[in-house]
C-alpha atoms as a PDB file:
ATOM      1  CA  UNK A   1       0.000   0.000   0.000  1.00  0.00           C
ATOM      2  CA  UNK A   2       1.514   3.333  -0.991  1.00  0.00           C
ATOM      3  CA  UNK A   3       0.544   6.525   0.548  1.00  0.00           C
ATOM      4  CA  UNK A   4      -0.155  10.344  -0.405  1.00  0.00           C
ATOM      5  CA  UNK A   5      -0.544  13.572   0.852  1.00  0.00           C
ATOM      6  CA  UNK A   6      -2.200  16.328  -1.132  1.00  0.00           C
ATOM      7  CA  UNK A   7      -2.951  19.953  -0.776  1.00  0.00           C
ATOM      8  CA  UNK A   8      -5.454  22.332  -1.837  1.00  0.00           C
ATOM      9  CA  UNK A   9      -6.799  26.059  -0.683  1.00  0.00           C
ATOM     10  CA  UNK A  10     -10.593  26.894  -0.443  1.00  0.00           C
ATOM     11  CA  UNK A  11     -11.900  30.141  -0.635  1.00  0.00           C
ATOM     12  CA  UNK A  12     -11.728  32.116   1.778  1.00  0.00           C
ATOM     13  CA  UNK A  13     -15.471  32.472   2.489  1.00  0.00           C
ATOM     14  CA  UNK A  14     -16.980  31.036   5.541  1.00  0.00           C
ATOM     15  CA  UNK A  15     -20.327  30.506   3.930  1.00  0.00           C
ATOM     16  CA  UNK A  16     -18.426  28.801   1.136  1.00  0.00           C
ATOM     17  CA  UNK A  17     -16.300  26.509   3.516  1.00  0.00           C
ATOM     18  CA  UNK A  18     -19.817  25.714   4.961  1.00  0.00           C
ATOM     19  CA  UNK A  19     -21.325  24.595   1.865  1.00  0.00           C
ATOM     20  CA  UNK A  20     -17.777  22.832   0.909  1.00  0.00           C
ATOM     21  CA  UNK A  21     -18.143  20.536   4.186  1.00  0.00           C
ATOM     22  CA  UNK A  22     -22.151  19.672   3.021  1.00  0.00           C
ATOM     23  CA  UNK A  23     -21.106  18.363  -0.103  1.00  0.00           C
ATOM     24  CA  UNK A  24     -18.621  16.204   1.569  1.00  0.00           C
ATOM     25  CA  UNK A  25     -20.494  14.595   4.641  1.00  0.00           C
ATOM     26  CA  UNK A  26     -23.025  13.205   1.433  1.00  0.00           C
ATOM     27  CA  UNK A  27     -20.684  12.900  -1.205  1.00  0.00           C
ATOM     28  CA  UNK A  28     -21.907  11.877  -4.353  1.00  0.00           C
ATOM     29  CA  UNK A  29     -22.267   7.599  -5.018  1.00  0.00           C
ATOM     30  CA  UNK A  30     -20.570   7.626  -8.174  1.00  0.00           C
ATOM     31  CA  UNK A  31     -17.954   9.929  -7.331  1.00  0.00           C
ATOM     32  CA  UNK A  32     -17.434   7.932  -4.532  1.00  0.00           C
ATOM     33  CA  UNK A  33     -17.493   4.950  -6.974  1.00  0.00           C
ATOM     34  CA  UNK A  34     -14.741   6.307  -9.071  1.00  0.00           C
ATOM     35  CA  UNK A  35     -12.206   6.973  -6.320  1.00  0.00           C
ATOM     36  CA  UNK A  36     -12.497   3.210  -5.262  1.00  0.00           C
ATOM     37  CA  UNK A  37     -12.440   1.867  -8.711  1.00  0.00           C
ATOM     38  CA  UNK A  38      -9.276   4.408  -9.060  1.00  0.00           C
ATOM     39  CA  UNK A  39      -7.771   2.205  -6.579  1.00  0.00           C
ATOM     40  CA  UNK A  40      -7.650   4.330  -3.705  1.00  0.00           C
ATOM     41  CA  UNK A  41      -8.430   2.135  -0.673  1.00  0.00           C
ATOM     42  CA  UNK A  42      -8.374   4.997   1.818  1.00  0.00           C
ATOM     43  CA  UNK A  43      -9.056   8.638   1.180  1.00  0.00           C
ATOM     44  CA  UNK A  44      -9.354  11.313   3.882  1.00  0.00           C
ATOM     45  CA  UNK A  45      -9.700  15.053   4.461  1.00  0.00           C
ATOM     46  CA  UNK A  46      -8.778  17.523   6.891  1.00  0.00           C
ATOM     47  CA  UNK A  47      -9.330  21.154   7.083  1.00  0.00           C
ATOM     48  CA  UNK A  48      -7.469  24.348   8.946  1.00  0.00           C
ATOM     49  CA  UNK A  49      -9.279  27.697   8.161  1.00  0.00           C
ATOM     50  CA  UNK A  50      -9.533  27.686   4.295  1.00  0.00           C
ATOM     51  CA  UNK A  51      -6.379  24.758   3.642  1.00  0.00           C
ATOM     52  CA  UNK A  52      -7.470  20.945   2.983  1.00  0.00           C
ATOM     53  CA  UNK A  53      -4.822  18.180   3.507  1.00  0.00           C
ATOM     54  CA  UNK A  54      -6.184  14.889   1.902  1.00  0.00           C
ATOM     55  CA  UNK A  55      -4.352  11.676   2.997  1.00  0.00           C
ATOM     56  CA  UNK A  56      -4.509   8.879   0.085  1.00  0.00           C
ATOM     57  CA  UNK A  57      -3.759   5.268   0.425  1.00  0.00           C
ATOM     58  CA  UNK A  58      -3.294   3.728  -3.097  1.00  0.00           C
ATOM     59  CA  UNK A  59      -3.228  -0.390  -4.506  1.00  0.00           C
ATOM     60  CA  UNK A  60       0.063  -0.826  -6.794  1.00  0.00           C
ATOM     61  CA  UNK A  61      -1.963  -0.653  -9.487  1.00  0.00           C
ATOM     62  CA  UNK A  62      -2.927   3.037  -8.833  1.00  0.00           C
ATOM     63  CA  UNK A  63      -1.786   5.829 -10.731  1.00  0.00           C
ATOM     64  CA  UNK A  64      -2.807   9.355 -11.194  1.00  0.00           C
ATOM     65  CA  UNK A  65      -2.254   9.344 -14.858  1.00  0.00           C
ATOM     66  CA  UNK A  66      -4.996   6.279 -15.107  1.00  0.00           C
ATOM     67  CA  UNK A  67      -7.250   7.834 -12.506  1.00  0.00           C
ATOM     68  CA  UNK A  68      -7.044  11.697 -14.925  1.00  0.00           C
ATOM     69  CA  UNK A  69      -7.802   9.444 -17.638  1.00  0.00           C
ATOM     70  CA  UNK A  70     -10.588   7.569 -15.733  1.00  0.00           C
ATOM     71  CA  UNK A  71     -12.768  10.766 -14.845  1.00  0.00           C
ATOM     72  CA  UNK A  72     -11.925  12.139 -18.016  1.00  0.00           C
ATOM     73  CA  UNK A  73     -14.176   9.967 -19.319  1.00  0.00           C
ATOM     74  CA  UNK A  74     -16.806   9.940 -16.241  1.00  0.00           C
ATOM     75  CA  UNK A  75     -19.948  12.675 -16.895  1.00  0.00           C
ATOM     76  CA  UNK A  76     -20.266  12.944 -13.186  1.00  0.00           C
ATOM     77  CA  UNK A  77     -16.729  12.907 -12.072  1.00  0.00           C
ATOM     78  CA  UNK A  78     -16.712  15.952 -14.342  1.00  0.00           C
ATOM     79  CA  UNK A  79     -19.786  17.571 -13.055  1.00  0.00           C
ATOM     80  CA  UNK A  80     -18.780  17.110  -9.686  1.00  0.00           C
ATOM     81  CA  UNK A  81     -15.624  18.784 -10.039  1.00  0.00           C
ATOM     82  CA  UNK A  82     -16.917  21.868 -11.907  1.00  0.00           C
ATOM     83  CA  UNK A  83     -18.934  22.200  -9.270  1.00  0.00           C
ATOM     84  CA  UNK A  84     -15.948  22.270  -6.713  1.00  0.00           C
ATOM     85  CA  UNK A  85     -14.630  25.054  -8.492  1.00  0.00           C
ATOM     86  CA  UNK A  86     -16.645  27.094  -7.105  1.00  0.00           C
ATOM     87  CA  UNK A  87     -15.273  26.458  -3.905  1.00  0.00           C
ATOM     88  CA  UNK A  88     -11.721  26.045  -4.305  1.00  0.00           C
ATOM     89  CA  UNK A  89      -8.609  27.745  -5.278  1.00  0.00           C
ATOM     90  CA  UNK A  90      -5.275  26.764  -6.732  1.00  0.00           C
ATOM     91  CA  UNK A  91      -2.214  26.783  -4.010  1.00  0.00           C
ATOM     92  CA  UNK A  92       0.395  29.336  -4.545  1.00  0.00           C
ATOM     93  CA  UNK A  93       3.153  27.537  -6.717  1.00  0.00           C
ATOM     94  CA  UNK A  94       0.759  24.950  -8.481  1.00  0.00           C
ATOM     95  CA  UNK A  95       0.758  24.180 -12.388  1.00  0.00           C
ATOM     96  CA  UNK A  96      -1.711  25.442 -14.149  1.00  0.00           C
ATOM     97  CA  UNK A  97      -5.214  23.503 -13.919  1.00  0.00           C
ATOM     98  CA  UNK A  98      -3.439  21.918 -10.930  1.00  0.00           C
ATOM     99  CA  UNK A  99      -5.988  21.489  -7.839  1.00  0.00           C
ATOM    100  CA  UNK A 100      -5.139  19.033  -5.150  1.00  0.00           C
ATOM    101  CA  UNK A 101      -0.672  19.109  -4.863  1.00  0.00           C
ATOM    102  CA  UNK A 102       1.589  16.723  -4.054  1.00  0.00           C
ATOM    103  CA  UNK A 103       3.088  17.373  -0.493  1.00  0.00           C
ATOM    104  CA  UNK A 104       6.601  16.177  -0.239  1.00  0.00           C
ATOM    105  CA  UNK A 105       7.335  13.790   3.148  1.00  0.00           C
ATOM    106  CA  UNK A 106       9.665  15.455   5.618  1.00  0.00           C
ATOM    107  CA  UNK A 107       9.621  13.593   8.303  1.00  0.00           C
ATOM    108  CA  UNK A 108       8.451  10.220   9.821  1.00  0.00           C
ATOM    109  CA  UNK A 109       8.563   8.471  13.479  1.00  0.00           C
ATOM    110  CA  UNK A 110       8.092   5.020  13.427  1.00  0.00           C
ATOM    111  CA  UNK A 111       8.095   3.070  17.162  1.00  0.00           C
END
């Protein structure tokens, strides 16, 4: 099992963050769906203020080139992330069209 940590920025909008957090206590079945069948076996999200970390836990066979490619061709994956658009904003330093970014590992402590 392979593990990563992502970044992202909301707007800065309390009402925004509010309506951010809905969305994500139902999320969407297919969507849902689509991240397993990516083969993420874990997914989580955490929130300080307006900045997300999201904690992945990947198969081997994951990869984020196959998973683009998946909900490329998904109507809904689409549709749900226009719709988080609205919501979020690119992290200072990200690509262009870049949403969620890679955090690099700095440290671990292992008993």
């Amino acid at each position: 099992m392979r593990r990563f940590a992502l970044a992202l920025d909301l707007v800065d909008d309390p009402q925004l963050i509010a309506e951010y957090e809905r969305y994500h206590a139902s999320v969407w079945p297919e969507i849902e769906k689509s991240i397993l069948e990516s083969g993420v076996e874990r997914m989580e999200i955490y929130r300080f203020s307006n900045r997300l970390f999201m904690l992945m836990e990947v198969d081997d066979a994951f990869s984020f080139s196959r998973k683009d490619e998946m909900d490329q061709g998904n109507a809904k994956v689409q549709q749900w992330e226009e719709l988080m658009w609205k919501y979020q904003q690119v992290v200072p330093g990200a690509k262009p069209g870049e949403k969620w970014v890679m955090m690099d590992k700095i440290f671990e402590l292992e008993k």
